[in-house]
PDB file of N, CA and C in Angstrom:
ATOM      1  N   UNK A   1     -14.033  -9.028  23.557  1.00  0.00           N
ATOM      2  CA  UNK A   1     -12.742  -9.450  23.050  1.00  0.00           C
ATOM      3  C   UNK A   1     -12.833 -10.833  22.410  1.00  0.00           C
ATOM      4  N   UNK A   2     -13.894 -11.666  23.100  1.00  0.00           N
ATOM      5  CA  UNK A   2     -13.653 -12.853  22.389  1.00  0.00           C
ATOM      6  C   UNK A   2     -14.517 -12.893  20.871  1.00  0.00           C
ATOM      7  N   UNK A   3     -15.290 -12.248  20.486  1.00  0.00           N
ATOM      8  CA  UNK A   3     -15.849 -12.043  19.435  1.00  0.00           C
ATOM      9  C   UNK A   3     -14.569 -11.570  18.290  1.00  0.00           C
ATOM     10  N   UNK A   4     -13.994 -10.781  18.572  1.00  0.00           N
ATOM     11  CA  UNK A   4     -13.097 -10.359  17.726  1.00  0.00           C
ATOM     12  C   UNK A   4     -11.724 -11.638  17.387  1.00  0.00           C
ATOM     13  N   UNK A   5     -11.665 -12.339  18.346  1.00  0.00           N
ATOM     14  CA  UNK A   5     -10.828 -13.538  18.664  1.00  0.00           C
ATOM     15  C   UNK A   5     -11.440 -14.590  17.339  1.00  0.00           C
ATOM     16  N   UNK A   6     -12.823 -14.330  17.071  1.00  0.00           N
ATOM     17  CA  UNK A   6     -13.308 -15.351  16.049  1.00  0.00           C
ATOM     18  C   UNK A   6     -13.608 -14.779  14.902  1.00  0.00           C
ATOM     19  N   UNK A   7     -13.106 -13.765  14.764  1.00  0.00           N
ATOM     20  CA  UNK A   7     -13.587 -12.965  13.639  1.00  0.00           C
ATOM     21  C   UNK A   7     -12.473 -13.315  12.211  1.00  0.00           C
ATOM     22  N   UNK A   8     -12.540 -13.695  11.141  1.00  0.00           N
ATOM     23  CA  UNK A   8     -11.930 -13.835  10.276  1.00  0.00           C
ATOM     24  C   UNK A   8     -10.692 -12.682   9.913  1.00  0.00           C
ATOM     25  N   UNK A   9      -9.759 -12.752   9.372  1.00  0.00           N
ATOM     26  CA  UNK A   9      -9.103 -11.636   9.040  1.00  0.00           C
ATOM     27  C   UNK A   9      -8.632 -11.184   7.608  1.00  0.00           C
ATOM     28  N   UNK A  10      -9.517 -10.013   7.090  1.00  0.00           N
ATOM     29  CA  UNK A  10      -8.807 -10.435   5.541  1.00  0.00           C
ATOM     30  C   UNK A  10      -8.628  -9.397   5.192  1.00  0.00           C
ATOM     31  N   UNK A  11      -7.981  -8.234   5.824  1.00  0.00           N
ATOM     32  CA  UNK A  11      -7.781  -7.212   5.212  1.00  0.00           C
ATOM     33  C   UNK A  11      -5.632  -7.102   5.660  1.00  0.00           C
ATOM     34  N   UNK A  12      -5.108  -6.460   5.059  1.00  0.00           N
ATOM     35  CA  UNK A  12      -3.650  -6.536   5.392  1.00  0.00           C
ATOM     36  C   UNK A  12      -3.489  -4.938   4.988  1.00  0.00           C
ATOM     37  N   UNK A  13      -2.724  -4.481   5.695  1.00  0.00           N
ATOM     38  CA  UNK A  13      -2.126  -3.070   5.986  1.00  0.00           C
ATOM     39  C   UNK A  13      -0.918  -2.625   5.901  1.00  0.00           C
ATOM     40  N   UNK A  14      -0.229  -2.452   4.511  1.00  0.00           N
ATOM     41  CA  UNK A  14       0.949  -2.154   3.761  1.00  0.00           C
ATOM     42  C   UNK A  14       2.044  -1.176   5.221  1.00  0.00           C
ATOM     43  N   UNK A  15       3.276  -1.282   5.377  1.00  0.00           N
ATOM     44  CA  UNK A  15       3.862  -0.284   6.429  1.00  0.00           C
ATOM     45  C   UNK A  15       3.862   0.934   5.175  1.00  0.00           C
ATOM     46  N   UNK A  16       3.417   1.507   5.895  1.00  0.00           N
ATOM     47  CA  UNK A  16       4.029   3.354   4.976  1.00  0.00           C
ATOM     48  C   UNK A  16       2.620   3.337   3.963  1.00  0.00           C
ATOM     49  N   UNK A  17       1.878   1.872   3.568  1.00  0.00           N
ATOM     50  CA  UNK A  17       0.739   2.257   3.114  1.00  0.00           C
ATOM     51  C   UNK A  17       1.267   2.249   1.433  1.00  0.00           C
ATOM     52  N   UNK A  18       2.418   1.633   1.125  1.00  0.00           N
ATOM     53  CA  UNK A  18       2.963   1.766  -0.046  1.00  0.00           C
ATOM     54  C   UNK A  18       3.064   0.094  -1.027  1.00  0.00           C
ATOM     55  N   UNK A  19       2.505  -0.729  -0.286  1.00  0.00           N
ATOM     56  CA  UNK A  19       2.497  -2.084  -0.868  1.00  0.00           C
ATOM     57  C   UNK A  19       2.083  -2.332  -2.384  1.00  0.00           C
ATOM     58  N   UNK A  20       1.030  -1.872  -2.941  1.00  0.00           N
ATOM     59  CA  UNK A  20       0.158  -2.106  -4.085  1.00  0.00           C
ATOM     60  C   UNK A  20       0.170  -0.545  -4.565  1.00  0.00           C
ATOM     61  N   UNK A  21       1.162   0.264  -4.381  1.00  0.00           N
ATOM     62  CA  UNK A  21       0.978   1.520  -4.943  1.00  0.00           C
ATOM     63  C   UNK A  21       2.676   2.490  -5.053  1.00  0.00           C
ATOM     64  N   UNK A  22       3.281   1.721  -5.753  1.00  0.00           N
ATOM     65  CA  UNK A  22       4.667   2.303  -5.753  1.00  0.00           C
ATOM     66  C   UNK A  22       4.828   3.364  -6.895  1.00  0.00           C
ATOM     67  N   UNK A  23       5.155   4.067  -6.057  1.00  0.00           N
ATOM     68  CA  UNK A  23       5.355   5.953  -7.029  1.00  0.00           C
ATOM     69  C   UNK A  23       6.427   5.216  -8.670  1.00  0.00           C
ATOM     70  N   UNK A  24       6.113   5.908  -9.711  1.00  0.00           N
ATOM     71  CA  UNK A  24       6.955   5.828 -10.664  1.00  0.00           C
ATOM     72  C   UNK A  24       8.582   5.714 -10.594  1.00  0.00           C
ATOM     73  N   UNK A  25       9.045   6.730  -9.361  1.00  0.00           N
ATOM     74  CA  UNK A  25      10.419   6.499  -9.218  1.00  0.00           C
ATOM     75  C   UNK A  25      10.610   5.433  -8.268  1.00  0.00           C
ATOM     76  N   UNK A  26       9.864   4.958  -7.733  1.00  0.00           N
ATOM     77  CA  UNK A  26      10.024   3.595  -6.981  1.00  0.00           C
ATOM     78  C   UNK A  26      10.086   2.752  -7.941  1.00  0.00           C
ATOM     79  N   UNK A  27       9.148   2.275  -9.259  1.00  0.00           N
ATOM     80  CA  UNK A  27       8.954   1.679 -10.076  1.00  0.00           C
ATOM     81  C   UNK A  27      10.294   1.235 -10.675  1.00  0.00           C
ATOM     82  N   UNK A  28      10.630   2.406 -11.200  1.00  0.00           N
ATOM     83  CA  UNK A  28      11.931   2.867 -11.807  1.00  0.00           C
ATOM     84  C   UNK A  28      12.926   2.008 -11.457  1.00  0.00           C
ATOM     85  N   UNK A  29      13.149   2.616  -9.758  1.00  0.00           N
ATOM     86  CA  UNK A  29      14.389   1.657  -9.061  1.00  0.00           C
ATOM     87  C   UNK A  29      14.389   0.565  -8.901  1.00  0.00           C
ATOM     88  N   UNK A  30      13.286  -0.226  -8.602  1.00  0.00           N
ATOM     89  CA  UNK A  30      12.601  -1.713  -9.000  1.00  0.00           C
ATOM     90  C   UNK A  30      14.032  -2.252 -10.365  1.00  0.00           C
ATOM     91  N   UNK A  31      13.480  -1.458 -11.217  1.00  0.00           N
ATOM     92  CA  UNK A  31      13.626  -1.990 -12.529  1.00  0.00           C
ATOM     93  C   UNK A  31      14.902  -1.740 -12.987  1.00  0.00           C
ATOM     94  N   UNK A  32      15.416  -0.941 -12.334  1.00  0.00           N
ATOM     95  CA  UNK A  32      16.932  -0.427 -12.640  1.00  0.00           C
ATOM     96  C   UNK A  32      17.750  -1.354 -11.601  1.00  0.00           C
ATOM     97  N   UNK A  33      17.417  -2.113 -10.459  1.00  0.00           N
ATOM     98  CA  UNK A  33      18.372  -2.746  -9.745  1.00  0.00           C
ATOM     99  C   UNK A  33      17.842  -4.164 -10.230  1.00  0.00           C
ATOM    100  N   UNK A  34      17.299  -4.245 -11.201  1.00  0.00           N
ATOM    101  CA  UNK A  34      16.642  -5.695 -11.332  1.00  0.00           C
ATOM    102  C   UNK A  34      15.896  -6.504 -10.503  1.00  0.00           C
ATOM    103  N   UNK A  35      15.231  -5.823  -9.653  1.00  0.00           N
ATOM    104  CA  UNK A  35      14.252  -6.545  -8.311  1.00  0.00           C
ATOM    105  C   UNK A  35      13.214  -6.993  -9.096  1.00  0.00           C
ATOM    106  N   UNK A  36      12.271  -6.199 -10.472  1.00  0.00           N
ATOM    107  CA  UNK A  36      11.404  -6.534 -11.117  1.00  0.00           C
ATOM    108  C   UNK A  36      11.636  -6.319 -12.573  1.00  0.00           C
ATOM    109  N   UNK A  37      10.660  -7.201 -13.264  1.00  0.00           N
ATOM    110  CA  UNK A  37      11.262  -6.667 -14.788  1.00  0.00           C
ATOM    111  C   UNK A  37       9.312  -6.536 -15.383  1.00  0.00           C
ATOM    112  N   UNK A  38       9.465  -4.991 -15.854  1.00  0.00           N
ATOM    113  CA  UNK A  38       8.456  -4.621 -16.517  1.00  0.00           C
ATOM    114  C   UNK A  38       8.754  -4.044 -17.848  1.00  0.00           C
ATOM    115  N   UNK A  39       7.342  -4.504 -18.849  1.00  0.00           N
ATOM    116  CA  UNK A  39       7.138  -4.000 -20.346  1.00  0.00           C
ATOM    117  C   UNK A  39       7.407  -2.341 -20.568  1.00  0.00           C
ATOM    118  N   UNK A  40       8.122  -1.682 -21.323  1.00  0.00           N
ATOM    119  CA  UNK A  40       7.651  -0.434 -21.608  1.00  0.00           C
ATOM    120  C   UNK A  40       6.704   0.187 -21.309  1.00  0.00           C
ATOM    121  N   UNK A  41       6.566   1.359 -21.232  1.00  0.00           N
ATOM    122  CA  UNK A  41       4.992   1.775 -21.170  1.00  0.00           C
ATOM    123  C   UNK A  41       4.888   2.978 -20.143  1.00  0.00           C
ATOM    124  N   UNK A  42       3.748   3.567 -19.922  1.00  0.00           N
ATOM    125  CA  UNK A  42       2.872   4.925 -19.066  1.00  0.00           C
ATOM    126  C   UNK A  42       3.432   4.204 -17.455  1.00  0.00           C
ATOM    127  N   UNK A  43       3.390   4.915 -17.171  1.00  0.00           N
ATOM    128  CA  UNK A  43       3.166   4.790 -15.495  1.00  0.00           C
ATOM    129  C   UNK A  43       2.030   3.442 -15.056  1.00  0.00           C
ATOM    130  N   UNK A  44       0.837   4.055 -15.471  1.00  0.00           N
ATOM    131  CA  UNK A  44      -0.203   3.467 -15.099  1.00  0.00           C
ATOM    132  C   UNK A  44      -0.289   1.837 -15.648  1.00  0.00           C
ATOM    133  N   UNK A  45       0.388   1.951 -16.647  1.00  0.00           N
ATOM    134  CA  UNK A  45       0.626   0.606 -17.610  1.00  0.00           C
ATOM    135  C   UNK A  45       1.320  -0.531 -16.554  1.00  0.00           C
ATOM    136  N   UNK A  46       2.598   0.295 -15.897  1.00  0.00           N
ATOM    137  CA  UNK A  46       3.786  -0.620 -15.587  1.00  0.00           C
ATOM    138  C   UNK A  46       3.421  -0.937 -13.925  1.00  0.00           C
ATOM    139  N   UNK A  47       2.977  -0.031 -13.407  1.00  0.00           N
ATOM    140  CA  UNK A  47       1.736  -0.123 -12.176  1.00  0.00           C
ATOM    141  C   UNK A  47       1.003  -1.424 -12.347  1.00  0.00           C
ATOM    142  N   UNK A  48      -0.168  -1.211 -12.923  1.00  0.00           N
ATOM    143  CA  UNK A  48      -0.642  -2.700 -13.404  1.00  0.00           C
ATOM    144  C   UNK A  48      -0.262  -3.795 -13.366  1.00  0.00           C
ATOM    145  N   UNK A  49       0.972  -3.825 -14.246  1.00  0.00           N
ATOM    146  CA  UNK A  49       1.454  -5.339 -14.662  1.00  0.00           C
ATOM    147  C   UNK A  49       2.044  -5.462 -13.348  1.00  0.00           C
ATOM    148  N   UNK A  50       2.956  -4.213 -11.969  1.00  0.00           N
ATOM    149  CA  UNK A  50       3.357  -4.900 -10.800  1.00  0.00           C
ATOM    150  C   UNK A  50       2.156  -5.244 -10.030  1.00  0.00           C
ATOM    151  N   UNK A  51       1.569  -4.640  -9.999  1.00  0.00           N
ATOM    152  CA  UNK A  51       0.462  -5.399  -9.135  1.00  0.00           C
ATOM    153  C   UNK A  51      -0.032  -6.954  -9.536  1.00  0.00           C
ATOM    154  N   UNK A  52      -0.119  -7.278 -10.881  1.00  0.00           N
ATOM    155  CA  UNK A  52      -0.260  -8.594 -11.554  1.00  0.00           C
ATOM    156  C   UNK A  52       0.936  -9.503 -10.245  1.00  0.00           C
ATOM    157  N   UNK A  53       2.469  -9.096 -10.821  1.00  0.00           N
ATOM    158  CA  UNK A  53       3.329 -10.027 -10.702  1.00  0.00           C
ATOM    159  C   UNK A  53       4.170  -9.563  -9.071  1.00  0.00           C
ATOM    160  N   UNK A  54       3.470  -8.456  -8.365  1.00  0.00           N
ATOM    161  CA  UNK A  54       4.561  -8.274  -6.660  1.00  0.00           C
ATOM    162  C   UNK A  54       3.847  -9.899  -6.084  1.00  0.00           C
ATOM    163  N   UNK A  55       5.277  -9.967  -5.453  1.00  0.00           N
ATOM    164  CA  UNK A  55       4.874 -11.463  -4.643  1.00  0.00           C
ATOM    165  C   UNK A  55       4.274 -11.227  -3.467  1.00  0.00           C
ATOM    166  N   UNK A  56       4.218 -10.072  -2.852  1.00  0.00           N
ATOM    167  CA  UNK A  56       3.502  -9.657  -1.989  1.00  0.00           C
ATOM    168  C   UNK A  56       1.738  -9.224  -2.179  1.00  0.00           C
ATOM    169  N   UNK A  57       1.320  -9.008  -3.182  1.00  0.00           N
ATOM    170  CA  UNK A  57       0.134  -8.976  -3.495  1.00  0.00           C
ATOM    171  C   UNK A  57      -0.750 -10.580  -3.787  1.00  0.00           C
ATOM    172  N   UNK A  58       0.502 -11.218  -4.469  1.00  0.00           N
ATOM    173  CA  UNK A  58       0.129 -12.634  -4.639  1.00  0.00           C
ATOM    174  C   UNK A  58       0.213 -13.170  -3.662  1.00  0.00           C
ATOM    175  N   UNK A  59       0.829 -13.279  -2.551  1.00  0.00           N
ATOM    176  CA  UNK A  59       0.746 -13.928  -1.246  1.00  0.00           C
ATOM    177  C   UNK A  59      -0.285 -13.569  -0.540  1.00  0.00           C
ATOM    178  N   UNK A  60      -0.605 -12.241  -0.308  1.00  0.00           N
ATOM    179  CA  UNK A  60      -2.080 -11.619  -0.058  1.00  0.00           C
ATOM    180  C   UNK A  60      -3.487 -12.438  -0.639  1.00  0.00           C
ATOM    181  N   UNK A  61      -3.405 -12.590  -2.128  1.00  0.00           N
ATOM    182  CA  UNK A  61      -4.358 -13.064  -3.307  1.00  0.00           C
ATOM    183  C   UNK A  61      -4.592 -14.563  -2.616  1.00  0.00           C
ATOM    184  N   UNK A  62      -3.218 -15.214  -2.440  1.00  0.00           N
ATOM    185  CA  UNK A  62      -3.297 -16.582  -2.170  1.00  0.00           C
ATOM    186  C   UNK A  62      -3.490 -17.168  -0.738  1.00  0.00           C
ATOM    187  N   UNK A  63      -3.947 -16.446   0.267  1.00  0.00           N
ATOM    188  CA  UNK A  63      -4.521 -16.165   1.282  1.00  0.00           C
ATOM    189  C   UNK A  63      -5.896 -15.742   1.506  1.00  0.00           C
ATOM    190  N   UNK A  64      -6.563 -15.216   0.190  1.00  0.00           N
ATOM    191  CA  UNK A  64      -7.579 -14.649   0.409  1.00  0.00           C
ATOM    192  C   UNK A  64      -8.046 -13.040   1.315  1.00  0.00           C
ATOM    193  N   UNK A  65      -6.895 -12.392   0.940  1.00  0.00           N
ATOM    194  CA  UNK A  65      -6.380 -10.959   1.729  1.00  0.00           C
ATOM    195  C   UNK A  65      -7.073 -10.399   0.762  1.00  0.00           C
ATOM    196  N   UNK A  66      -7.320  -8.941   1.333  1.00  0.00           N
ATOM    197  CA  UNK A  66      -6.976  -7.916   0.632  1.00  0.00           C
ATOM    198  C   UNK A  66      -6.119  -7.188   1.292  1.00  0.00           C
ATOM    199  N   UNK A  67      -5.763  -5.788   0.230  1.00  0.00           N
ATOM    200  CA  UNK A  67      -5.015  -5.055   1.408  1.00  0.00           C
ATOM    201  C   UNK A  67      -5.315  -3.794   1.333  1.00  0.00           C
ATOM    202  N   UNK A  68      -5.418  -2.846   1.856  1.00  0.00           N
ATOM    203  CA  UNK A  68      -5.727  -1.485   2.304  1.00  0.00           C
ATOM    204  C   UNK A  68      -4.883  -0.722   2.089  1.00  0.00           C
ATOM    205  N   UNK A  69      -4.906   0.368   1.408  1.00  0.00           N
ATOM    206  CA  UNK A  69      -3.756   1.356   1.020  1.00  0.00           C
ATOM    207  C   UNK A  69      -4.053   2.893   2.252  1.00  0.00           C
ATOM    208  N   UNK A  70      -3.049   3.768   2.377  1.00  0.00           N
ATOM    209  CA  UNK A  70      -3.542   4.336   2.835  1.00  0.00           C
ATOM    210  C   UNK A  70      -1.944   5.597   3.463  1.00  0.00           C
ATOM    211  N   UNK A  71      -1.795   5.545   2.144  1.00  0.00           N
ATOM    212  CA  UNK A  71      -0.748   6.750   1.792  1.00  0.00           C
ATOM    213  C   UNK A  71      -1.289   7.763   1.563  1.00  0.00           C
ATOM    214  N   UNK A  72      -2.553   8.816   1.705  1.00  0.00           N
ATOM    215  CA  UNK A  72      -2.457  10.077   1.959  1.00  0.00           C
ATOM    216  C   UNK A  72      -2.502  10.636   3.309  1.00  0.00           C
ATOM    217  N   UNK A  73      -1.893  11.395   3.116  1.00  0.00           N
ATOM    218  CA  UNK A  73      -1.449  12.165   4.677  1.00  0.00           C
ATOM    219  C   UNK A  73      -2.344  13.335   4.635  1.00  0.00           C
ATOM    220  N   UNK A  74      -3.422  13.197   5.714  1.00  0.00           N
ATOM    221  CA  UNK A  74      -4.340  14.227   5.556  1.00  0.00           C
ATOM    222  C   UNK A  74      -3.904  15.347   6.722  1.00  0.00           C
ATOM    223  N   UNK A  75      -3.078  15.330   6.971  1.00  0.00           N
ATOM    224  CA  UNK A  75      -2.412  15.837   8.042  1.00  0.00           C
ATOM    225  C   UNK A  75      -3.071  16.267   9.054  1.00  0.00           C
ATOM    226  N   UNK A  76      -3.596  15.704   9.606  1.00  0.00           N
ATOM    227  CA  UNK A  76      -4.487  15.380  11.090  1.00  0.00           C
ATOM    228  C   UNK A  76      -3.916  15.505  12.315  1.00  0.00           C
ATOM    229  N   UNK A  77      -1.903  15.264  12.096  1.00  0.00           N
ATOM    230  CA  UNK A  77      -1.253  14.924  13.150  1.00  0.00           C
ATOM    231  C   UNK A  77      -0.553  16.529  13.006  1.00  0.00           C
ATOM    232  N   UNK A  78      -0.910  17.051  12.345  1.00  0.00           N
ATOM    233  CA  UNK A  78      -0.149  18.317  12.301  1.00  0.00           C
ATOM    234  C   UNK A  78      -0.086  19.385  13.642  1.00  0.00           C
ATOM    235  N   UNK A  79       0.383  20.195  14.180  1.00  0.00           N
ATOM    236  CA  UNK A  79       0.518  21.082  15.287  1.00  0.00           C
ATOM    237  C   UNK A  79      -0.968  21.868  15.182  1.00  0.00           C
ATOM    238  N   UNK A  80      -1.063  22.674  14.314  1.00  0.00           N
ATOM    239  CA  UNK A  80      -2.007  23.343  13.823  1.00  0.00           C
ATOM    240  C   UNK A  80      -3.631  22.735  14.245  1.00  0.00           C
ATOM    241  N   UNK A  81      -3.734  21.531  14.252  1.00  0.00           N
ATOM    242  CA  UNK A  81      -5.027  21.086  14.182  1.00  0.00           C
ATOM    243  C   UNK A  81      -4.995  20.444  15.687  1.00  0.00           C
ATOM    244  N   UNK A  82      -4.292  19.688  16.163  1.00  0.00           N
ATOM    245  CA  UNK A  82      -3.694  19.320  17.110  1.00  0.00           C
ATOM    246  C   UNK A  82      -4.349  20.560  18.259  1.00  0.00           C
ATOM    247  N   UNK A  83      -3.567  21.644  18.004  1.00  0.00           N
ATOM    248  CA  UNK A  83      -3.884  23.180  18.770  1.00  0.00           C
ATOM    249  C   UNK A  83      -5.468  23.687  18.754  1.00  0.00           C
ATOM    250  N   UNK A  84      -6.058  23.052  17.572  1.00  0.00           N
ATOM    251  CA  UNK A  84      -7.467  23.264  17.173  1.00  0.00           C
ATOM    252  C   UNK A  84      -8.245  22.459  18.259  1.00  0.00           C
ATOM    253  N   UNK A  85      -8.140  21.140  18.268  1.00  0.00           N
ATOM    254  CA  UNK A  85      -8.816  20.580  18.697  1.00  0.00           C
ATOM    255  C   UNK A  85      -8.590  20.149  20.428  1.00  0.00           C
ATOM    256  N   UNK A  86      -7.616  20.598  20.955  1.00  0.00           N
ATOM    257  CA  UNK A  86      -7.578  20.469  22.307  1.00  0.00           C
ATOM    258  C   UNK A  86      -8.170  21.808  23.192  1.00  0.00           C
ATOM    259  N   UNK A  87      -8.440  22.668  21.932  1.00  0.00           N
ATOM    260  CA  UNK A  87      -8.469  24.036  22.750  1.00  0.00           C
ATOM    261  C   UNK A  87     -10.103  23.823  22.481  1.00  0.00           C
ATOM    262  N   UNK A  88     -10.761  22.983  22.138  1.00  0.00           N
ATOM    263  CA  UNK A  88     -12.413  22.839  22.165  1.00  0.00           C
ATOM    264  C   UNK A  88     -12.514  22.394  23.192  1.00  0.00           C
TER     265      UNK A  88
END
């Protein structure tokens, strides 16, 4: 325990796993309630430039963070597998 006590910390872990990766209609609502203001453009375009300018990525940046995404649901927690693996 005390090893881990000295261990640096630089990774950060979005809740829901959605920090640095907001779906297009998230984007959208961003931009439609005025929380952010982005250029025209693709999905992938307007993605970009939030990751440039979320203050949450920059507070991360300016810390020396990274952060870890981790929005797919591989469904591991499902009943089905759950039932799989207790019955081994």
């Amino acid at each position: 325990m005390q090893e881990y006590a000295k261990q640096k910390h630089l990774l950060f872990r979005f809740p829901f796993g959605r920090g640095a990766m907001p779906s297009q209609t998230e984007l959208e609502e961003m931009m439609r309630s005025g929380e952010i203001k982005l250029q025209d453009g693709s999905y992938a375009e307007q993605l970009k430039e939030y990751r440039k300018i979320s203050p949450a990525l920059q507070t991360l940046a300016g810390n020396n963070h990274s952060h870890l995404g981790w929005n797919h649901d591989s469904k591991d927690s499902s009943f089905g597998v759950k039932m799989s693996a207790s019955s081994v």
